[in-house]
Protein backbone atom coordinates (compact mmCIF):
# COMPACT_ATOMS: atom_id res chain seq x y z
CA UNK A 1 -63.42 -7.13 16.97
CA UNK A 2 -63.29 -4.76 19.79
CA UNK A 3 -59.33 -5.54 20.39
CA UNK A 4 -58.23 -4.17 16.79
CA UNK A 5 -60.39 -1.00 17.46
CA UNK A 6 -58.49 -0.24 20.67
CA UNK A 7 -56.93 3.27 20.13
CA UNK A 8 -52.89 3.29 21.29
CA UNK A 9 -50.92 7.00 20.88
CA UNK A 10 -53.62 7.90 18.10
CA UNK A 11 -53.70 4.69 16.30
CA UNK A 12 -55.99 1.98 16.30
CA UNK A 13 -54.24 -1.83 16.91
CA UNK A 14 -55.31 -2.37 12.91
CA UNK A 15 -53.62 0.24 11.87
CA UNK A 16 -50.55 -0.79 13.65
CA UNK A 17 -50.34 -4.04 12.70
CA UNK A 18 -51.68 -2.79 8.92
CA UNK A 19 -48.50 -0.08 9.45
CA UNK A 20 -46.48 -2.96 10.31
CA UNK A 21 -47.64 -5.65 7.97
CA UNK A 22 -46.30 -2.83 4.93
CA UNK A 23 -42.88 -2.36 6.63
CA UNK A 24 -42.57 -6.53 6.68
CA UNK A 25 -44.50 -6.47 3.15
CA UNK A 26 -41.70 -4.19 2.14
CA UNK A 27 -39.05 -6.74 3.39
CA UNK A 28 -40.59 -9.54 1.48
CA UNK A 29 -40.66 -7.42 -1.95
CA UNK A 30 -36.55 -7.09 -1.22
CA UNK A 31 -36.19 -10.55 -0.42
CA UNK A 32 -37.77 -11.02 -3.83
CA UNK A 33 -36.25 -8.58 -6.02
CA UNK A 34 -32.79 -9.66 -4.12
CA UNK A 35 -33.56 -13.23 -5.38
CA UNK A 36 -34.67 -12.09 -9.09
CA UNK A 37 -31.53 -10.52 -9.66
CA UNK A 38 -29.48 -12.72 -8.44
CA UNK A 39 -31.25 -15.56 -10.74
CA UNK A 40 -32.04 -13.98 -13.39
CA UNK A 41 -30.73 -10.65 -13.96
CA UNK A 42 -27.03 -11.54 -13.31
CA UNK A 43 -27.23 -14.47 -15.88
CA UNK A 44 -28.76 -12.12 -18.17
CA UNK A 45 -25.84 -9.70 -17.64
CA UNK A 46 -23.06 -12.58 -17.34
CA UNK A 47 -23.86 -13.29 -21.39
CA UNK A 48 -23.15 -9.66 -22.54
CA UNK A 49 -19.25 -9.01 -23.31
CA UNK A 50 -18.74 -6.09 -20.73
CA UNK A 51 -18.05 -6.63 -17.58
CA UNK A 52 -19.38 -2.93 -16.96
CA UNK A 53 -23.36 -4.47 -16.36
CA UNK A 54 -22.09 -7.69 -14.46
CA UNK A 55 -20.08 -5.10 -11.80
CA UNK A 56 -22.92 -2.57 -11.82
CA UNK A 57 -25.73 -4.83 -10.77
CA UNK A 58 -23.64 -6.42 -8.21
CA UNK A 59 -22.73 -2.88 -6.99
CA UNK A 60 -26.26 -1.33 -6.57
CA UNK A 61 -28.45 -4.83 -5.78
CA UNK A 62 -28.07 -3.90 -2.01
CA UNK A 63 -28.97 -0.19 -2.07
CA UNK A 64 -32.00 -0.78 -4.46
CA UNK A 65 -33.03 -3.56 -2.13
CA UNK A 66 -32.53 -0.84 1.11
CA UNK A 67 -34.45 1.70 -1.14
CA UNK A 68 -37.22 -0.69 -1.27
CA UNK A 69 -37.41 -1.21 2.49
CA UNK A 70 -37.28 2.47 3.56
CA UNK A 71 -40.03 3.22 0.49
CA UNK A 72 -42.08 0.70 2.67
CA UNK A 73 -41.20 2.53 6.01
CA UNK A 74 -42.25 5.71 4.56
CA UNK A 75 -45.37 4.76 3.45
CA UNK A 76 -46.41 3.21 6.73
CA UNK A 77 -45.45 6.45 8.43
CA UNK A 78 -47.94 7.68 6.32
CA UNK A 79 -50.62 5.60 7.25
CA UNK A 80 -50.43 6.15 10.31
CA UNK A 81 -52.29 9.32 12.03
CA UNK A 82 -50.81 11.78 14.07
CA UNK A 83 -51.80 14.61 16.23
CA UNK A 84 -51.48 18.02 14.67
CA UNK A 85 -50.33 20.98 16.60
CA UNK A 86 -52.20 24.45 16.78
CA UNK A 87 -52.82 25.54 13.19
CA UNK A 88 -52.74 22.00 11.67
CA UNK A 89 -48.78 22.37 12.56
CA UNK A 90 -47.19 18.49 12.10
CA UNK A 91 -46.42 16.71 15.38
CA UNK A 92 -42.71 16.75 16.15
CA UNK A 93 -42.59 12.40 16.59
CA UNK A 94 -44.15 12.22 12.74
CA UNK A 95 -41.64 15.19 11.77
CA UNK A 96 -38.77 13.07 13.66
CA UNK A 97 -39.73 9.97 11.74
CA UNK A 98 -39.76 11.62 8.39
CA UNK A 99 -36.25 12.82 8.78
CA UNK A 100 -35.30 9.58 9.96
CA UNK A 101 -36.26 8.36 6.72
CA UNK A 102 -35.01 10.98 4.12
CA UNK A 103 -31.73 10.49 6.34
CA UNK A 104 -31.61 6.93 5.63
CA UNK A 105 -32.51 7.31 2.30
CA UNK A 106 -29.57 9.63 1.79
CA UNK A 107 -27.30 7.38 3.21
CA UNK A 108 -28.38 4.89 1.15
CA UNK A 109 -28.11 7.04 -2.03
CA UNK A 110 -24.53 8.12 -0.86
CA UNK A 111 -23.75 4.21 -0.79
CA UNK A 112 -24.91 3.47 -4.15
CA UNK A 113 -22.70 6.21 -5.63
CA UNK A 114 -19.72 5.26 -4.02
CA UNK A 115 -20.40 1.56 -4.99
CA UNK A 116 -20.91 3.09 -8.80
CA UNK A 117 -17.81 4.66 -8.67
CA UNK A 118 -15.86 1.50 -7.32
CA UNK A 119 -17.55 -0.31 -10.72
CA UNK A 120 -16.36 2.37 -13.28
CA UNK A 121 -12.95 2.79 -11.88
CA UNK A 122 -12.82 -1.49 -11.71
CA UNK A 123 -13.98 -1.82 -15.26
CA UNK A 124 -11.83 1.17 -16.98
CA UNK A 125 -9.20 3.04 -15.09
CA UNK A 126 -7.52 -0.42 -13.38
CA UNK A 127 -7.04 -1.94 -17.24
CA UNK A 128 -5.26 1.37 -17.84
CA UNK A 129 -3.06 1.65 -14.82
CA UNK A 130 -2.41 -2.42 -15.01
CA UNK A 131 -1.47 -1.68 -19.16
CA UNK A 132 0.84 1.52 -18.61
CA UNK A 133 4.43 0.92 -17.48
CA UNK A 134 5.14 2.95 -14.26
CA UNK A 135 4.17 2.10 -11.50
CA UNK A 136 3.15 5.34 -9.65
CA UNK A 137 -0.48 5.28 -11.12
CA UNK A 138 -0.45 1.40 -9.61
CA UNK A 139 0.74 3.15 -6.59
CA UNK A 140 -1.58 6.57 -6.90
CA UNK A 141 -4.75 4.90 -7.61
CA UNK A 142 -5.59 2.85 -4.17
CA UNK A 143 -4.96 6.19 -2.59
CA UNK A 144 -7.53 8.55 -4.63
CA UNK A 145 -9.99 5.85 -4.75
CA UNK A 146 -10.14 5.86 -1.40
CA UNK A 147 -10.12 9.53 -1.36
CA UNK A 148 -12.48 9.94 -3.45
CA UNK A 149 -14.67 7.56 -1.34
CA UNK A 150 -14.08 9.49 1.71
CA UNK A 151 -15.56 12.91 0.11
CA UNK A 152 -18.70 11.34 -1.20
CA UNK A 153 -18.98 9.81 2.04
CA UNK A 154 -18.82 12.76 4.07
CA UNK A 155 -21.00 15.07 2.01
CA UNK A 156 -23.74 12.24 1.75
CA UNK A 157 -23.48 12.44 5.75
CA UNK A 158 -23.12 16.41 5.71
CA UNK A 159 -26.88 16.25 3.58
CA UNK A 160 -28.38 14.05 5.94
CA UNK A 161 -27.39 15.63 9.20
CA UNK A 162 -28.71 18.81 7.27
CA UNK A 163 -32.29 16.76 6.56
CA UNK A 164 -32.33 16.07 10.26
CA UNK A 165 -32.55 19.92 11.56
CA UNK A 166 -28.60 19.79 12.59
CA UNK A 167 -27.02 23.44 12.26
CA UNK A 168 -23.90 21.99 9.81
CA UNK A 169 -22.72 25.54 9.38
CA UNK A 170 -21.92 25.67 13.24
CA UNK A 171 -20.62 21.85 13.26
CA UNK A 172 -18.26 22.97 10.50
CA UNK A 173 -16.92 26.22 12.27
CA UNK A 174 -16.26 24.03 14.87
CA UNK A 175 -14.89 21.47 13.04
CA UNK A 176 -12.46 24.34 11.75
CA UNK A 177 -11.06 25.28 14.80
CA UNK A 178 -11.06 21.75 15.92
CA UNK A 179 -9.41 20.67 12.62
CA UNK A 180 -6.51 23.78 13.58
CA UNK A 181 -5.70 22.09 17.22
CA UNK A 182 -5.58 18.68 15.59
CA UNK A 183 -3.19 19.74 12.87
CA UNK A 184 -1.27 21.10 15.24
CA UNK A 185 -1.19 18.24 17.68
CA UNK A 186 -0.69 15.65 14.16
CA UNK A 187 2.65 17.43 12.80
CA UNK A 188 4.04 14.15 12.83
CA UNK A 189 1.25 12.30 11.16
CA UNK A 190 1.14 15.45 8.48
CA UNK A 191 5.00 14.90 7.61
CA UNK A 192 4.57 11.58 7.31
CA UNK A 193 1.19 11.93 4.48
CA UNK A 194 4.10 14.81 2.69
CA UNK A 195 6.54 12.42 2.90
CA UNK A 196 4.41 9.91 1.04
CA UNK A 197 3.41 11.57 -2.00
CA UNK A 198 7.15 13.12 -2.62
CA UNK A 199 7.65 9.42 -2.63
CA UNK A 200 5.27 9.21 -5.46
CA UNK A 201 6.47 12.24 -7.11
CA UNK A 202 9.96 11.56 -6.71
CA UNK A 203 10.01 7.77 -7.17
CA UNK A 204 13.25 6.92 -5.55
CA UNK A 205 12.49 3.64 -5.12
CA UNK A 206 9.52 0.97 -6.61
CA UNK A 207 7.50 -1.73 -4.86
CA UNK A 208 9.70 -4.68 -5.16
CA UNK A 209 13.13 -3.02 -4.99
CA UNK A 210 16.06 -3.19 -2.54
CA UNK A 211 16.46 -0.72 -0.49
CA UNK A 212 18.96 0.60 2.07
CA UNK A 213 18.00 3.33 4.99
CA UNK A 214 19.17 3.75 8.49
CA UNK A 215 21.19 0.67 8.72
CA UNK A 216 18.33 -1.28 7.12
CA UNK A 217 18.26 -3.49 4.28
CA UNK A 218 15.47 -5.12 2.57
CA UNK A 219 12.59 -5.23 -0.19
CA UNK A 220 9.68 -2.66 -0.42
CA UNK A 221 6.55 -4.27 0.07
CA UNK A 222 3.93 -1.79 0.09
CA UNK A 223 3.87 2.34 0.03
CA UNK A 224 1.24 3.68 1.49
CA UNK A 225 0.57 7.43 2.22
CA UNK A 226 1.92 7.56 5.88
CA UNK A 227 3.91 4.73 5.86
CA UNK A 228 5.94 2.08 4.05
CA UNK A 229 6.06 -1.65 4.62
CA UNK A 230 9.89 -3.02 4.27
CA UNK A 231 10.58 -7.02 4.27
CA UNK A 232 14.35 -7.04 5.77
CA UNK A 233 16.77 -9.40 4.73
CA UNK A 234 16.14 -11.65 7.40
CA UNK A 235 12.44 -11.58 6.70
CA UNK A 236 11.51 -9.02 9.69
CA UNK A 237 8.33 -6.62 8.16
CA UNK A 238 9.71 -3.37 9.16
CA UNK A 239 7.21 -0.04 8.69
CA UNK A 240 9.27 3.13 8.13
CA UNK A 241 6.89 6.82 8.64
CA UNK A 242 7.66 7.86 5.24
CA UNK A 243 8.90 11.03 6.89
CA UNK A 244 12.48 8.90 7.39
CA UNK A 245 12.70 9.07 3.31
CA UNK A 246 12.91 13.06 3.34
CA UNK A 247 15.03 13.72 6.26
CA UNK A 248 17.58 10.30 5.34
CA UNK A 249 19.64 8.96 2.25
CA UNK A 250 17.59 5.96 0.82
CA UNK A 251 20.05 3.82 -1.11
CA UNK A 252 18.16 2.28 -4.01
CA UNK A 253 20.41 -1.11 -4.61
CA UNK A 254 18.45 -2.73 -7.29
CA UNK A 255 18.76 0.56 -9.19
CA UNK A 256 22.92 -0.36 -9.78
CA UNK A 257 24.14 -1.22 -13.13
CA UNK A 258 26.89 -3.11 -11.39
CA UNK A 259 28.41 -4.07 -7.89
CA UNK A 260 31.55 -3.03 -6.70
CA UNK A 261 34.02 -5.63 -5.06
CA UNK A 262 37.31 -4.57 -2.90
CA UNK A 263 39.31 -7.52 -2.91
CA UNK A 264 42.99 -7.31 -0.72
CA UNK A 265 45.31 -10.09 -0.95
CA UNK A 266 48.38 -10.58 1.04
CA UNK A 267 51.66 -12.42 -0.39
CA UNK A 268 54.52 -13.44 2.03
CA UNK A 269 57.64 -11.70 1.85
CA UNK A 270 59.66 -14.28 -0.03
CA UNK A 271 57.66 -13.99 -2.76
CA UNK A 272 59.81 -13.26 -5.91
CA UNK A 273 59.01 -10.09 -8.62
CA UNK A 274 58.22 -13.04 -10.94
CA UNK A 275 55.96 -14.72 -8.87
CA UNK A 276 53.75 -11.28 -7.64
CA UNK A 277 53.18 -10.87 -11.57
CA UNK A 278 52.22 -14.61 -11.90
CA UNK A 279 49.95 -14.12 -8.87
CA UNK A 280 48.44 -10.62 -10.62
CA UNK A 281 48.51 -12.32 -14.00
CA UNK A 282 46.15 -15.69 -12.61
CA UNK A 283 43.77 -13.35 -10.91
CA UNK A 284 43.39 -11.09 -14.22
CA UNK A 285 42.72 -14.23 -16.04
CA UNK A 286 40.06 -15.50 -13.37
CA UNK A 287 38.15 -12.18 -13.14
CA UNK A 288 38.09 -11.72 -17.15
CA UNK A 289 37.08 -15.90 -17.74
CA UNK A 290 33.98 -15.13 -15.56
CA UNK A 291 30.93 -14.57 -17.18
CA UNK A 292 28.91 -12.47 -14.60
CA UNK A 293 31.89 -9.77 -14.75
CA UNK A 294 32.65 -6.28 -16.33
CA UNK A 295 35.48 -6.95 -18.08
CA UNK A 296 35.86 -2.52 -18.64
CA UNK A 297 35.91 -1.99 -14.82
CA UNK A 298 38.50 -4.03 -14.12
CA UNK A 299 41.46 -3.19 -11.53
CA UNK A 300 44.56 -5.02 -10.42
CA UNK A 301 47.86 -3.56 -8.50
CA UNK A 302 50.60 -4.35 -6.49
CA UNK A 303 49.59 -1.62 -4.05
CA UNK A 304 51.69 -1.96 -0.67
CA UNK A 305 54.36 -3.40 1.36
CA UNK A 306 52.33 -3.84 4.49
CA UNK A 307 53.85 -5.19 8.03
CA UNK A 308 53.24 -8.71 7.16
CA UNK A 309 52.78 -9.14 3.54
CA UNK A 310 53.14 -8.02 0.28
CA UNK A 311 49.51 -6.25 -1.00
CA UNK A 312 47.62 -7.11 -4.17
CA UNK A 313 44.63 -4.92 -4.59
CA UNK A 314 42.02 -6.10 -6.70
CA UNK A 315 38.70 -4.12 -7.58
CA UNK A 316 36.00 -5.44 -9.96
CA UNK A 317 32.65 -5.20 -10.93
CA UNK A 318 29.88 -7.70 -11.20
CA UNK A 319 26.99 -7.07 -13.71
CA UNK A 320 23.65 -6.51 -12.13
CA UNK A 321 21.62 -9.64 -13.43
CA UNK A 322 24.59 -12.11 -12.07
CA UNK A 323 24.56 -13.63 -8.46
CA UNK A 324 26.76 -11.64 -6.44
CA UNK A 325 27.65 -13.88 -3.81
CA UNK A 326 27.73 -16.62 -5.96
CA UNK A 327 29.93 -14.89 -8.76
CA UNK A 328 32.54 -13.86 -5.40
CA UNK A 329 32.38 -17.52 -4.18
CA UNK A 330 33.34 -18.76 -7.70
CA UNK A 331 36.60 -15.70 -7.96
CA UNK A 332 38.01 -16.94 -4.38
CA UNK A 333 37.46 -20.31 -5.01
CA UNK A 334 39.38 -20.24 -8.39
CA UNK A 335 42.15 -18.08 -7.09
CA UNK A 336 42.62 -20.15 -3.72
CA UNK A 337 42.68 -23.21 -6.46
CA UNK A 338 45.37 -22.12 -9.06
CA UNK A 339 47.74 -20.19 -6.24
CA UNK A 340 47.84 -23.54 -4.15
CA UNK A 341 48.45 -25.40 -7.45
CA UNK A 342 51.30 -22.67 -9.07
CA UNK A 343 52.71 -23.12 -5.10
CA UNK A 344 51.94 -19.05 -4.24
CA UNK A 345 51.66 -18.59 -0.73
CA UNK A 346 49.38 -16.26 1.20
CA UNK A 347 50.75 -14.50 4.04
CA UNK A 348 48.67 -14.14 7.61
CA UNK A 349 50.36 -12.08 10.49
CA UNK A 350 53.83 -12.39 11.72
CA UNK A 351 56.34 -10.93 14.11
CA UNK A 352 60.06 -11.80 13.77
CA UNK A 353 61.45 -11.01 16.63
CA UNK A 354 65.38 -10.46 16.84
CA UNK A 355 66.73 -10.90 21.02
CA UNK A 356 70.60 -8.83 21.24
CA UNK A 357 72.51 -10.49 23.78
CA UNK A 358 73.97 -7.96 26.43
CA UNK A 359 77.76 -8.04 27.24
């Protein structure tokens, strides 16, 4: 057939179309070996007692099956013919194409390891970190991983640019002084990334705790390396640059063994001696009866004449795994109750005021 012998930029329309058909011959082997090992391999795995096999094959199925396809593009490059330059020299379109390849193959290489790495660490360092009691590793691990990702990443690119002809020693000069003006145009963003991992040294606080900063209040959600995720107490997601934690006092409140309660009571004026050591003596009696109390941190006084009332001053503790606001509901409740039933009367403010009749 004349057609097919028709020669187009140094190729006949057969070869093309034979180049072609090994490229799409290529895709149909992957769409194969894609469907094998989803069939058959991964059953064969799923009966084994590790998990290690199940995670591997389901990590690397996609780069083999990439591998396949750029094998096939290769070898139809080859096919192919090309002019030579002076000296049997190779064209600069086939030399293009050939890079093109190794640089996909590298990138597809660089994506298998990382996807290998992502199975180890899933099969045998998570276990580890999810067994041991602290929390940093929990904390640590997200954080390298990803870290770890990043540098396998960037040297899989750094080899490929490098198969393509690009001068990487002159990129990474430049990337140097570059790298200088953005550090110095980031401070923020580096204090932040300090900030975080003293967090994770330091461990002032835990995912899950209470804490107090800046006039905020609420539960730590997430840490993360520049910044950390705070649910307030009235459910507002607040994100604090983790550079607040080094240059503020972080009150840790689920970290106290007890909470502290300032109590002042006022008496009217009438009352008797008898009756301000009957009051003192029912409020003793409440606070010790209570079962969410320290009964060894327990304070009680008769501690001022004030302009309206007589003071009682009452200071107590409540133990860390009690309500709070439900153990200080049940205390005021129970002393409003038994001073309203022993007839002891509360004082609010007063002015007596005394008028002198001129002469």
């Amino acid at each position: 057939m004349d057609f097919l012998e028709k020669i187009y930029y140094h190729n006949t329309v057969l070869e093309w179309a034979i180049a072609l058909g090994i490229i799409l011959g290529g895709v149909i082997v992957a769409k194969i070996l894609y469907w094998f090992t989803s069939s058959v391999i991964k059953k064969i795995t799923a009966k084994t007692k590790t998990q290690l096999d199940d995670l591997l094959i389901d990590k690397v199925e996609k780069p083999v099956i990439f591998i396949v396809i750029i094998a096939a593009y290769y070898w139809a490059i080859s096919y192919l013919n090309f002019p030579t330059g002076l000296g049997g020299e190779v064209n600069g379109m086939e030399k293009l194409l050939f890079k093109l390849a190794t640089f996909a193959l590298v990138i597809d290489i660089t994506w298998m390891i990382s996807r290998i790495l992502d199975a180890v660490v899933e099969e045998y360092v998570v276990p580890l970190t999810e067994k041991s009691e602290s929390d940093f590793d929990d904390q640590v691990l997200p954080i390298m991983r990803k870290g770890i990702r990043a540098v396998i990443w960037i040297m899989g690119i750094i080899i490929g640019m490098d198969n393509l002809g690009i001068d990487i020693t002159a990129m990474i000069a430049g990337l140097g002084i570059g790298g200088l003006a953005l550090a110095l145009a980031a401070q923020d963003m580096v204090k932040n990334i300090f900030g975080g991992i003293m967090i994770f040294l330091d461990k002032p606080f835990k995912i899950g705790e209470r804490i107090q900063i800046n006039g905020f209040d609420g539960t730590v959600e997430e840490v993360g390396l520049r910044s950390t995720r705070v649910r307030t107490l009235e459910g507002r997601l607040l994100i604090i640059n983790n550079s607040t934690f080094s240059d503020n006092t972080v009150i840790n409140v689920t970290a106290e063994h007890t909470r502290k309660v300032v109590l002042n009571l006022g008496m009217t004026y009438d009352t008797t001696p008898e009756k301000m050591q009957r009051s003192m003596d029912i409020i003793k009696e409440i606070v010790v009866a209570h079962p969410g109390m320290d009964e060894n941190d327990t304070s009680i006084g008769f501690n001022a004449f004030g302009d309206f009332a007589l003071g009682i001053l009452l200071v107590y503790r409540i133990n860390k795994d009690a309500d709070i606001l439900q153990t200080q509901t049940d205390i005021n409740l129970e002393i409003l109750k038994r001073f309203n039933a022993e007839g002891l009367e509360f004082a609010f403010p007063t002015q007596t005021i005394f008028k002198k009749e001129m002469a």
